[in-house]
N, C-alpha and C. Protein backbone atom coordinates (compact mmCIF):
# COMPACT_ATOMS: atom_id res chain seq x y z
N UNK A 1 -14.19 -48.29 58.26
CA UNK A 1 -12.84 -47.82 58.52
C UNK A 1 -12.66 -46.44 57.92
N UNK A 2 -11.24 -45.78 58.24
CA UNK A 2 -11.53 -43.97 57.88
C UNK A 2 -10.92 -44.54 56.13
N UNK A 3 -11.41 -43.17 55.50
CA UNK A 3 -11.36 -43.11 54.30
C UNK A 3 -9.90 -42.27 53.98
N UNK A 4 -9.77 -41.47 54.83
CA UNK A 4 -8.26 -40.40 54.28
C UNK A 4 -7.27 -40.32 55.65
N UNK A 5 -6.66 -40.00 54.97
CA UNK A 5 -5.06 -39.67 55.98
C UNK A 5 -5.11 -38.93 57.58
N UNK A 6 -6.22 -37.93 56.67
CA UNK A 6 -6.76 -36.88 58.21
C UNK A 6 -7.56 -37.96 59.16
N UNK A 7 -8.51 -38.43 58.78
CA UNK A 7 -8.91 -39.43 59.94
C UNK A 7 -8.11 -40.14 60.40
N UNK A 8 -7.49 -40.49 60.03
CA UNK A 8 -6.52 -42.22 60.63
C UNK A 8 -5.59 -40.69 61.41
N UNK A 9 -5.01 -39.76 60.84
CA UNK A 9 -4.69 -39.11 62.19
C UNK A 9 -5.11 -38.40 62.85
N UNK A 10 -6.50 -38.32 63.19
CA UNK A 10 -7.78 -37.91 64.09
C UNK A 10 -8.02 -38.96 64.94
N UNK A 11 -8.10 -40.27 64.48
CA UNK A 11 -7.94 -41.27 65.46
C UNK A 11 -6.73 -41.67 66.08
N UNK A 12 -5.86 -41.51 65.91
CA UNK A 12 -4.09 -41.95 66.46
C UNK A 12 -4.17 -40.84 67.76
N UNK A 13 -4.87 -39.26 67.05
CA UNK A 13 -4.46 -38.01 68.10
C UNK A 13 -5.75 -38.36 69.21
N UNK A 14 -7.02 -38.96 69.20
CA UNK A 14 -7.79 -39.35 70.08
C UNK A 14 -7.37 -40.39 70.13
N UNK A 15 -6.45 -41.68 69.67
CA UNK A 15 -6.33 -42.75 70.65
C UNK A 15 -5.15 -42.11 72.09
N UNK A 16 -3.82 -40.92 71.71
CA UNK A 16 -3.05 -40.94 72.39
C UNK A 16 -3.74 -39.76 73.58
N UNK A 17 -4.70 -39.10 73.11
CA UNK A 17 -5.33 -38.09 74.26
C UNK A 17 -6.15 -39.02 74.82
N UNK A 18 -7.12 -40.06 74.69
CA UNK A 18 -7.79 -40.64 75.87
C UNK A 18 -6.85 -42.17 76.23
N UNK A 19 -5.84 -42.04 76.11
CA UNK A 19 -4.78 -42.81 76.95
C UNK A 19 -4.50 -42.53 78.17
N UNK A 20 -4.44 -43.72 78.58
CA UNK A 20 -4.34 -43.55 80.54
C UNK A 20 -3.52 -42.70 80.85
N UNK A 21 -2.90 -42.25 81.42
CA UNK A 21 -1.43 -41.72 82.19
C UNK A 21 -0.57 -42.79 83.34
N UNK A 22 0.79 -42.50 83.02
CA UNK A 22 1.37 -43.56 83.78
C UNK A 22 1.49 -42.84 84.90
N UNK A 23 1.12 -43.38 86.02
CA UNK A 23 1.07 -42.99 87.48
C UNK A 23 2.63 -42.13 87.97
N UNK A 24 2.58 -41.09 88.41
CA UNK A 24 3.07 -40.73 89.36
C UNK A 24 3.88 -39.45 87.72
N UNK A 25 3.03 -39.54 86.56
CA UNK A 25 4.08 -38.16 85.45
C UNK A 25 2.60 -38.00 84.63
N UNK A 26 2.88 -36.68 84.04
CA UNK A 26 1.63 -36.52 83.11
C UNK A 26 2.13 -36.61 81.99
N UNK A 27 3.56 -36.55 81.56
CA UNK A 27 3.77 -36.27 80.45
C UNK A 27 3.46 -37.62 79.95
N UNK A 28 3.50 -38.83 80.41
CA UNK A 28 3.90 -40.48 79.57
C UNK A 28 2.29 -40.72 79.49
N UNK A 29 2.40 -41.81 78.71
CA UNK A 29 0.80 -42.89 78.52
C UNK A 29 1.19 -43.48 78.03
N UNK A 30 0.09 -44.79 78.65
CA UNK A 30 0.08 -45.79 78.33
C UNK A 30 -0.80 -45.96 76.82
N UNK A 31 -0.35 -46.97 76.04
CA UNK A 31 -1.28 -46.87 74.41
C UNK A 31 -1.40 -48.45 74.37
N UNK A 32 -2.09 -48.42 73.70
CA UNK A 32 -2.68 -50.05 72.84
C UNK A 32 -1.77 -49.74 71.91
N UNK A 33 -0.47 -50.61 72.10
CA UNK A 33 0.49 -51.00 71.27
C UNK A 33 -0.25 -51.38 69.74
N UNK A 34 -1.03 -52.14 69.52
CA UNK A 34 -1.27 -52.72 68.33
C UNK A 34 -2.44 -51.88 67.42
N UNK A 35 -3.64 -51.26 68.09
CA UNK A 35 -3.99 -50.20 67.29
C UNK A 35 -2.97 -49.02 67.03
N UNK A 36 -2.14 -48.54 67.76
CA UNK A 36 -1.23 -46.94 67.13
C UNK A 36 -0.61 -47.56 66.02
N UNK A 37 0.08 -48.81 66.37
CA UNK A 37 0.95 -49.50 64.78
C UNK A 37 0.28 -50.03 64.02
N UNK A 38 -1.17 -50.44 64.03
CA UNK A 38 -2.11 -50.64 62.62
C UNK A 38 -2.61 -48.65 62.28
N UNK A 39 -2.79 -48.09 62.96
CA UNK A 39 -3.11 -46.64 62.51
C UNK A 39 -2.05 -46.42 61.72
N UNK A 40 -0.73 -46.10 61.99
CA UNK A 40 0.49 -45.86 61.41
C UNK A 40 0.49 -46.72 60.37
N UNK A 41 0.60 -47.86 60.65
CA UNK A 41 0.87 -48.38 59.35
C UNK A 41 -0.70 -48.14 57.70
N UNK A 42 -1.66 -47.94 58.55
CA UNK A 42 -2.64 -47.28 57.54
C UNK A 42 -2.34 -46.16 57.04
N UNK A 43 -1.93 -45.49 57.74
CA UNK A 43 -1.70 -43.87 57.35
C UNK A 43 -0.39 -43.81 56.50
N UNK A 44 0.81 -44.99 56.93
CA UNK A 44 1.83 -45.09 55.85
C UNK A 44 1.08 -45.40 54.45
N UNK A 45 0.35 -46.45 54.54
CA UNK A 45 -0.36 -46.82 53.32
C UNK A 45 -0.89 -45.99 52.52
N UNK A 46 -1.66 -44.87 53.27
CA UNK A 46 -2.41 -44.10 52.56
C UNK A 46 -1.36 -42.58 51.89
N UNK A 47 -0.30 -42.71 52.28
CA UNK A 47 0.18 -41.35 52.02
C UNK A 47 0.74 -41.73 50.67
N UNK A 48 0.84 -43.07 49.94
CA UNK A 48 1.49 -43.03 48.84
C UNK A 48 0.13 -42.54 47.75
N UNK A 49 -0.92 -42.71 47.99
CA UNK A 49 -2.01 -43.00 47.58
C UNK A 49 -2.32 -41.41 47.50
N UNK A 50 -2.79 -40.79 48.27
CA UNK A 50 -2.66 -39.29 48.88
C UNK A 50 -1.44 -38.31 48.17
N UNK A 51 -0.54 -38.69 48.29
CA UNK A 51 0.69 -37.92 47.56
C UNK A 51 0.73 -38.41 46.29
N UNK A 52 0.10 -39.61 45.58
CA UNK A 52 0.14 -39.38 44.45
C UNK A 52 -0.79 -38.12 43.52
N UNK A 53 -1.99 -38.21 44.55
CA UNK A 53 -3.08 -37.61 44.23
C UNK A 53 -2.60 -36.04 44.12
N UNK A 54 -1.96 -35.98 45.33
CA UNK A 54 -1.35 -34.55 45.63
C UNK A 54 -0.52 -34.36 44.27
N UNK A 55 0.35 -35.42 44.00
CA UNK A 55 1.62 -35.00 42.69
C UNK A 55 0.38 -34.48 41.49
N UNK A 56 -0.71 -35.35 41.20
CA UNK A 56 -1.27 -35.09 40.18
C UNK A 56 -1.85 -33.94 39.90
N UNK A 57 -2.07 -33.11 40.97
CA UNK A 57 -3.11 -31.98 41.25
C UNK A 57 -1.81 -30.81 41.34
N UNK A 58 -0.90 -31.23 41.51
CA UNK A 58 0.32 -29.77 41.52
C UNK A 58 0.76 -30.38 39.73
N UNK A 59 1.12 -31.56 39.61
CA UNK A 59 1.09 -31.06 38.35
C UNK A 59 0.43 -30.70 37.25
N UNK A 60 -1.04 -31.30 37.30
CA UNK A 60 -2.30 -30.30 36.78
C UNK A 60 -2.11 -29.45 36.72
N UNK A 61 -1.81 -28.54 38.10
CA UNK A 61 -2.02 -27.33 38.43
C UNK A 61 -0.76 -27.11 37.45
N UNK A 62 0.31 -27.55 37.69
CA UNK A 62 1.92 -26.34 37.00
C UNK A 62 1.40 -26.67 35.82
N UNK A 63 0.72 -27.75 34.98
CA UNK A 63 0.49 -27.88 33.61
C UNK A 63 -0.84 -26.51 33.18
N UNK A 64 -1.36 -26.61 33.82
CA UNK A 64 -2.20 -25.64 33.44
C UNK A 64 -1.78 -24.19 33.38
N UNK A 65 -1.06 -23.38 34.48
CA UNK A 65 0.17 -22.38 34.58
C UNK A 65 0.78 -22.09 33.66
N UNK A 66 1.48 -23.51 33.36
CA UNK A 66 2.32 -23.27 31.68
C UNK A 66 1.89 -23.01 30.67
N UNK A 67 0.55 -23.92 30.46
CA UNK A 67 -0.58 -23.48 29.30
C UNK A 67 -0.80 -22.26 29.21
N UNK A 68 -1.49 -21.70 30.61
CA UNK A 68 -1.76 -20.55 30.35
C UNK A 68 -1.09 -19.02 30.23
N UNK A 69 0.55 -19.64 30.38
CA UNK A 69 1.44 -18.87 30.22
C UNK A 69 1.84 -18.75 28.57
N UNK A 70 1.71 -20.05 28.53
CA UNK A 70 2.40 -20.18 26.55
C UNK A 70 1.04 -19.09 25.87
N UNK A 71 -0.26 -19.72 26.43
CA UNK A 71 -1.75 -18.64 25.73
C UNK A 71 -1.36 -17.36 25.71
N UNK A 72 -0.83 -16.54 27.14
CA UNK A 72 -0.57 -15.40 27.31
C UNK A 72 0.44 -14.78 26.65
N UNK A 73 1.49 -15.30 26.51
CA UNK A 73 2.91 -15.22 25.58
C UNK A 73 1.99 -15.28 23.84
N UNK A 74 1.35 -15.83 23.81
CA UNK A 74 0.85 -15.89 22.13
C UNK A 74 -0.17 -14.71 22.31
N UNK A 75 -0.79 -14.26 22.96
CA UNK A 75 -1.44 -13.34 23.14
C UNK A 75 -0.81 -12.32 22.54
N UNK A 76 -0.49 -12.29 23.41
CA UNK A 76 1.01 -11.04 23.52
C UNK A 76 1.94 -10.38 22.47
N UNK A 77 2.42 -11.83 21.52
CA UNK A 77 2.46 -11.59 20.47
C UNK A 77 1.83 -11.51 19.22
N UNK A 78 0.73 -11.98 19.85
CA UNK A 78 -0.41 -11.49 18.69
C UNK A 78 -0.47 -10.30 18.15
N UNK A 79 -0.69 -9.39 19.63
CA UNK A 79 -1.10 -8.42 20.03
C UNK A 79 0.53 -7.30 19.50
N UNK A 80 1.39 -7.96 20.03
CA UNK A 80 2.60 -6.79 19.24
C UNK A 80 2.43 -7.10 17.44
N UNK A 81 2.34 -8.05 16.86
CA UNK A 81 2.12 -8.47 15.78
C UNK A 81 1.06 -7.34 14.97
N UNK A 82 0.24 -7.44 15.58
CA UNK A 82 -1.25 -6.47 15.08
C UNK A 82 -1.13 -5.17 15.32
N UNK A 83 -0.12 -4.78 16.43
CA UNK A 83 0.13 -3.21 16.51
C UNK A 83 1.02 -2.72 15.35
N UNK A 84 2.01 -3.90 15.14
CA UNK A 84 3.38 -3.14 14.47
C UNK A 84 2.80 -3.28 12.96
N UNK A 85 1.48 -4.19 12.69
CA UNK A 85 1.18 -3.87 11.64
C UNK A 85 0.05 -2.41 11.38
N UNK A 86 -0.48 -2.71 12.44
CA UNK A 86 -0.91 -0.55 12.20
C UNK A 86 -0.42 0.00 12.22
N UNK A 87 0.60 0.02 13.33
CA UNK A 87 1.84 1.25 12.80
C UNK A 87 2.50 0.97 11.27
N UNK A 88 2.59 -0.01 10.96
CA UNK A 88 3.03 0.14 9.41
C UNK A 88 2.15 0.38 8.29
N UNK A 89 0.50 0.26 8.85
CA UNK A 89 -0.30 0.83 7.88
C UNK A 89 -0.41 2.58 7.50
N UNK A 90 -0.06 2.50 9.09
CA UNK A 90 -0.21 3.99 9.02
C UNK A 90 0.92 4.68 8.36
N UNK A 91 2.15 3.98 8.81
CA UNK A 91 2.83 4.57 8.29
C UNK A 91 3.08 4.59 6.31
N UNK A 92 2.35 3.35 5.89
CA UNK A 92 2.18 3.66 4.76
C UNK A 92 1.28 4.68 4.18
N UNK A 93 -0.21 4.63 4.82
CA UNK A 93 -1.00 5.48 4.78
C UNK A 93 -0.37 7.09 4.77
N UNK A 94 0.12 7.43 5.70
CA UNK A 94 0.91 8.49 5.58
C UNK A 94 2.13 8.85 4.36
N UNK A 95 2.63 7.60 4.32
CA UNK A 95 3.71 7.59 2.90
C UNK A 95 2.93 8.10 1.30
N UNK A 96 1.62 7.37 1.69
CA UNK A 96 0.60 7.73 0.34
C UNK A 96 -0.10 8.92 0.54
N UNK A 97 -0.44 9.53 1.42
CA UNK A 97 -0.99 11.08 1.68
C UNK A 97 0.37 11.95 1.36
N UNK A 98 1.51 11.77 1.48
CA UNK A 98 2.39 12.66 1.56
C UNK A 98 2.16 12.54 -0.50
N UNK A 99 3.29 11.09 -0.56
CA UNK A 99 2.85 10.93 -2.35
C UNK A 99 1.71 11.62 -2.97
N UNK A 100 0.58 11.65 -2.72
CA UNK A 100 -0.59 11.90 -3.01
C UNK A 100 -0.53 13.26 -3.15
N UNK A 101 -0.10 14.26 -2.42
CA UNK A 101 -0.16 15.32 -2.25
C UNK A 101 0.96 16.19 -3.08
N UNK A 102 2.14 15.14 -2.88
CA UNK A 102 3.18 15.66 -4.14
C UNK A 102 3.01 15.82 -5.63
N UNK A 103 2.03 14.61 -5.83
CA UNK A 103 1.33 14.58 -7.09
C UNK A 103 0.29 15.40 -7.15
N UNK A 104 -0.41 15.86 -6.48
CA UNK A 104 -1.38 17.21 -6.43
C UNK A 104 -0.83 18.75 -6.65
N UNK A 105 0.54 18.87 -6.05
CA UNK A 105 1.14 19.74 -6.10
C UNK A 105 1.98 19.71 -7.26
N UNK A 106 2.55 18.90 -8.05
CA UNK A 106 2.79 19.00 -9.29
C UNK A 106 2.03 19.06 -10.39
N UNK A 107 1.00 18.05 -9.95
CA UNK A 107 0.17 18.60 -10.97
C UNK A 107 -0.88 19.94 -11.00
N UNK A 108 -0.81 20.54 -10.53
CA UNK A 108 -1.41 22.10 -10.09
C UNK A 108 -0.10 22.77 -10.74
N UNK A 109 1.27 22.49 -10.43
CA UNK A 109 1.89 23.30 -10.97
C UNK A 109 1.91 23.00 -12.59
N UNK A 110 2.16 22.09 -12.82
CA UNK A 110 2.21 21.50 -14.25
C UNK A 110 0.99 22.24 -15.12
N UNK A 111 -0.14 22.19 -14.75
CA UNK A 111 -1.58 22.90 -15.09
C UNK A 111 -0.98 24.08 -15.11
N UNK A 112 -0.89 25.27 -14.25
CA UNK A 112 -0.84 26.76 -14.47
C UNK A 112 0.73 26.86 -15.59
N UNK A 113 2.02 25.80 -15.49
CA UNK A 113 2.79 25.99 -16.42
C UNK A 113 1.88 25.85 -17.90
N UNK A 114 1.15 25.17 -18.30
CA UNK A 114 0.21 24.85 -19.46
C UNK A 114 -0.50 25.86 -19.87
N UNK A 115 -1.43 26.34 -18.75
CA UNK A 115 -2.01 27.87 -18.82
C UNK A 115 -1.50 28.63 -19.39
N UNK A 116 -0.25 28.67 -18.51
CA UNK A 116 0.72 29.92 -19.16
C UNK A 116 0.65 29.79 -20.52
N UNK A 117 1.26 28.80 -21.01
CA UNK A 117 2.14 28.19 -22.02
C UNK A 117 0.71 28.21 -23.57
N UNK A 118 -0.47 28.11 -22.54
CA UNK A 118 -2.07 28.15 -23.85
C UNK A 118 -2.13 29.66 -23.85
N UNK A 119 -2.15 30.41 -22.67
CA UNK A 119 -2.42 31.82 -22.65
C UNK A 119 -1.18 32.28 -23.61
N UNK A 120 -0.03 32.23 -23.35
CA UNK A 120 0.78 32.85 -24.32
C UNK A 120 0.60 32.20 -25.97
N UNK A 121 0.61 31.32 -26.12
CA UNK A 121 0.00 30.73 -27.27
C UNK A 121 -1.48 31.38 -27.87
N UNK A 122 -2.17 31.50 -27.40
CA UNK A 122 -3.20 31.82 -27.65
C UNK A 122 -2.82 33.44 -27.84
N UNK A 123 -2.32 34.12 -27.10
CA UNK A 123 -2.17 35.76 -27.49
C UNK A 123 -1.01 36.10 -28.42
N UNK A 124 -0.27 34.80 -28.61
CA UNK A 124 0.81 35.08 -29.99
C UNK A 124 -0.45 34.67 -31.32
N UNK A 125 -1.17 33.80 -31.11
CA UNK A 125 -2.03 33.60 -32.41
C UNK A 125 -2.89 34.87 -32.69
N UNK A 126 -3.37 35.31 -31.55
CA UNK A 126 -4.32 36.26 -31.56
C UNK A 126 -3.69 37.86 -32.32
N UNK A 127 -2.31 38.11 -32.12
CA UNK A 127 -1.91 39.24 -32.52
C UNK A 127 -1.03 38.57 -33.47
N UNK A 128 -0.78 37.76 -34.01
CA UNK A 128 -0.97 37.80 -35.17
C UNK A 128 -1.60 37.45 -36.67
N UNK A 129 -2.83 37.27 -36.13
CA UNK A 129 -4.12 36.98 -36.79
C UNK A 129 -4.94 38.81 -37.13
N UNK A 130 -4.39 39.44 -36.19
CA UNK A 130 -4.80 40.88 -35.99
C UNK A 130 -3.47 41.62 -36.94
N UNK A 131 -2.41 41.05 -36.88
CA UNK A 131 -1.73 41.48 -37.83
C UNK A 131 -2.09 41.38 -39.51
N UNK A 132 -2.00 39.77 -39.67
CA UNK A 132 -2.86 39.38 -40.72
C UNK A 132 -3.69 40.50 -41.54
N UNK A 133 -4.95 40.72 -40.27
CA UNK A 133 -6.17 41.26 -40.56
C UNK A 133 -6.41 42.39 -41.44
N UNK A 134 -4.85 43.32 -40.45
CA UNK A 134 -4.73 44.60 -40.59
C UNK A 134 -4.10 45.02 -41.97
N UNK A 135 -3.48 43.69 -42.59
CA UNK A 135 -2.65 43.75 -43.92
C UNK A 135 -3.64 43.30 -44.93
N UNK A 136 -4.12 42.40 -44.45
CA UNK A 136 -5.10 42.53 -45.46
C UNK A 136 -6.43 43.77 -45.70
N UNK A 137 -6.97 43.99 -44.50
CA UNK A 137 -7.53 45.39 -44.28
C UNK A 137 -7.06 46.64 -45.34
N UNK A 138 -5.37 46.76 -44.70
CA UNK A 138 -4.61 47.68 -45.59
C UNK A 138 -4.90 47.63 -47.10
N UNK A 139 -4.22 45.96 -47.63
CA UNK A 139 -4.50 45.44 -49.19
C UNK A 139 -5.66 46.36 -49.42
N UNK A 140 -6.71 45.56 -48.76
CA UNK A 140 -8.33 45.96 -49.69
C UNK A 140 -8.36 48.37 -49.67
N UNK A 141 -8.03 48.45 -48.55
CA UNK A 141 -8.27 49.86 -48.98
C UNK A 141 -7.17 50.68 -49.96
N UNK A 142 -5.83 49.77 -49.70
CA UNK A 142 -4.92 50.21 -51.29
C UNK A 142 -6.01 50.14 -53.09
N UNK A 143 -6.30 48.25 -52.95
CA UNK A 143 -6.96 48.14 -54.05
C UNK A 143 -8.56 49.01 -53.99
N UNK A 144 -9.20 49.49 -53.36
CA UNK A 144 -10.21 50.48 -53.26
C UNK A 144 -9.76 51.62 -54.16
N UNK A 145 -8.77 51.85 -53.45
CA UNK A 145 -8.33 52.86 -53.84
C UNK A 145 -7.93 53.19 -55.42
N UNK A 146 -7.22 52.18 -55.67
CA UNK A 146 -7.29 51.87 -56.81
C UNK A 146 -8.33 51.76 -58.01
N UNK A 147 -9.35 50.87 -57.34
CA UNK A 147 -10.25 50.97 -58.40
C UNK A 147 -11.16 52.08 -58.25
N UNK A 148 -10.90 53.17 -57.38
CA UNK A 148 -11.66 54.39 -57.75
C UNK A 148 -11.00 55.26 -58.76
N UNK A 149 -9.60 55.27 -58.28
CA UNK A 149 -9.04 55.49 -58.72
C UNK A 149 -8.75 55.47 -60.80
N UNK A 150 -9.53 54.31 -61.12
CA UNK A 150 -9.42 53.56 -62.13
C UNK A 150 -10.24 53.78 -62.81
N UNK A 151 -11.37 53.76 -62.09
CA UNK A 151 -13.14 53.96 -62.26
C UNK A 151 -12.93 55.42 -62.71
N UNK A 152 -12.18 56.41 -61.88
CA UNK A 152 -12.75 57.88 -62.19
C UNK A 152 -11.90 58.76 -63.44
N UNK A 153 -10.78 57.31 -63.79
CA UNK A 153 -9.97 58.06 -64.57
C UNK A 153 -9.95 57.57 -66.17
N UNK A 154 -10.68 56.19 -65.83
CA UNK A 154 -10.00 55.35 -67.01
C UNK A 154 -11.74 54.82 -67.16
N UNK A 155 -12.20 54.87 -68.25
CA UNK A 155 -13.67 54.53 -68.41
C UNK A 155 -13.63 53.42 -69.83
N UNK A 156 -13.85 52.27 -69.77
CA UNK A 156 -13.84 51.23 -70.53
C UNK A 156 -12.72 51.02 -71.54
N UNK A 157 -11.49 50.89 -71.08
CA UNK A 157 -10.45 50.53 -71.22
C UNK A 157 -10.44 48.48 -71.60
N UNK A 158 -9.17 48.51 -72.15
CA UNK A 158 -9.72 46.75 -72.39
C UNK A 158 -8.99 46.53 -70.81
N UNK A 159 -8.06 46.98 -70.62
CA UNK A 159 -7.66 46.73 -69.44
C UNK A 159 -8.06 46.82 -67.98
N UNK A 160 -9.78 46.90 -68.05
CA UNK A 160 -10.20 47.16 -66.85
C UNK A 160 -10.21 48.08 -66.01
N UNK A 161 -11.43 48.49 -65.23
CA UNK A 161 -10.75 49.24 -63.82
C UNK A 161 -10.23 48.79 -62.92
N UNK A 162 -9.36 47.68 -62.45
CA UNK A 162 -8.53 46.60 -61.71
C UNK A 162 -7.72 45.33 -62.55
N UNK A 163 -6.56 45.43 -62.30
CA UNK A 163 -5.83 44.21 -62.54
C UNK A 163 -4.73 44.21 -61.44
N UNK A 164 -5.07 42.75 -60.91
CA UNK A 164 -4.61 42.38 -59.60
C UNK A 164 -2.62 41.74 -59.87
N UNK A 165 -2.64 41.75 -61.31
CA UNK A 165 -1.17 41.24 -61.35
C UNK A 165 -0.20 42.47 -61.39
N UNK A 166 -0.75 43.56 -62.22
CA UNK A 166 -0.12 44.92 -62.48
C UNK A 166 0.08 45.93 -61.46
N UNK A 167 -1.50 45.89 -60.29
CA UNK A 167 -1.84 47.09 -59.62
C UNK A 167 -1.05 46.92 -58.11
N UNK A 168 -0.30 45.75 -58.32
CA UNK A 168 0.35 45.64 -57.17
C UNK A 168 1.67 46.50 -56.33
């Protein structure tokens, strides 16, 4: 016997095409009353059977659709998820190059303020260490002076040719 729906109506459409014709019209025929209503009634049988199959396979199908809609939707937001976090790397990245650079630039300035601040330090010590020098310099050729002075005038005195408390 047929196995699916299409046969049983492959046989119904060849039982009603090699049906006689009723004499004297082409449109009518005659049928074997009792095979067309066992065909029909097979083919009723089979369509619950058939359309279930059918329901299962459209809703497979819409279940799978949806799946692969919810996948795509998570995709998706994966995918905005992972952008908006590079853009926020970057944009930190950039937040720390800018920082980074402010601190480079202060500290460069901070350094040459220091410079300054050692260079002038250093040339206030320096002139007056040269001041110093020059007074004491002075001292020693006053007291030179002195003790030639002392030497050429005064020859074994108890009081020396120099005394550093008096000759001042």
């Amino acid at each position: 016997m047929a196995t699916g729906v299409e046969e049983l109506l492959d046989m119904l459409y060849a039982l009603i095409d090699e049906a006689k014709s009723v004499p004297l019209s082409s449109e009518k025929c005659i049928l074997e009353r009792d095979k067309a209503l066992d065909l029909l009634d097979e083919i009723r049988g089979r369509f619950p059977i058939e359309l279930a199959e059918a329901k299962k396979l459209v809703s497979a199908r819409t279940e799978y659709i949806a799946s692969a809609k919810r996948e795509a939707d998570l995709i998706r937001r994966q995918a905005e998820e992972q952008a908006k976090q590079l853009l926020s790397q970057d944009e930190i990245l950039a937040q720390a190059k800018q920082r980074g650079n402010e601190l480079v630039r202060h500290a460069e300035e901070r350094s040459r303020e220091l410079k300054k601040a050692a260079n002038e330090y250093c040339e206030d010590a320096l002139r007056r260490t040269e001041e110093a020098v020059a007074e004491a310099y002075d001292e020693i050729k006053r007291s030179r002076a002195k003790f030639r002075a002392a030497a050429t005038g005064k020859s074994g005195g108890s009081r020396g040719p120099y005394n550093a408390e008096t000759d001042r």
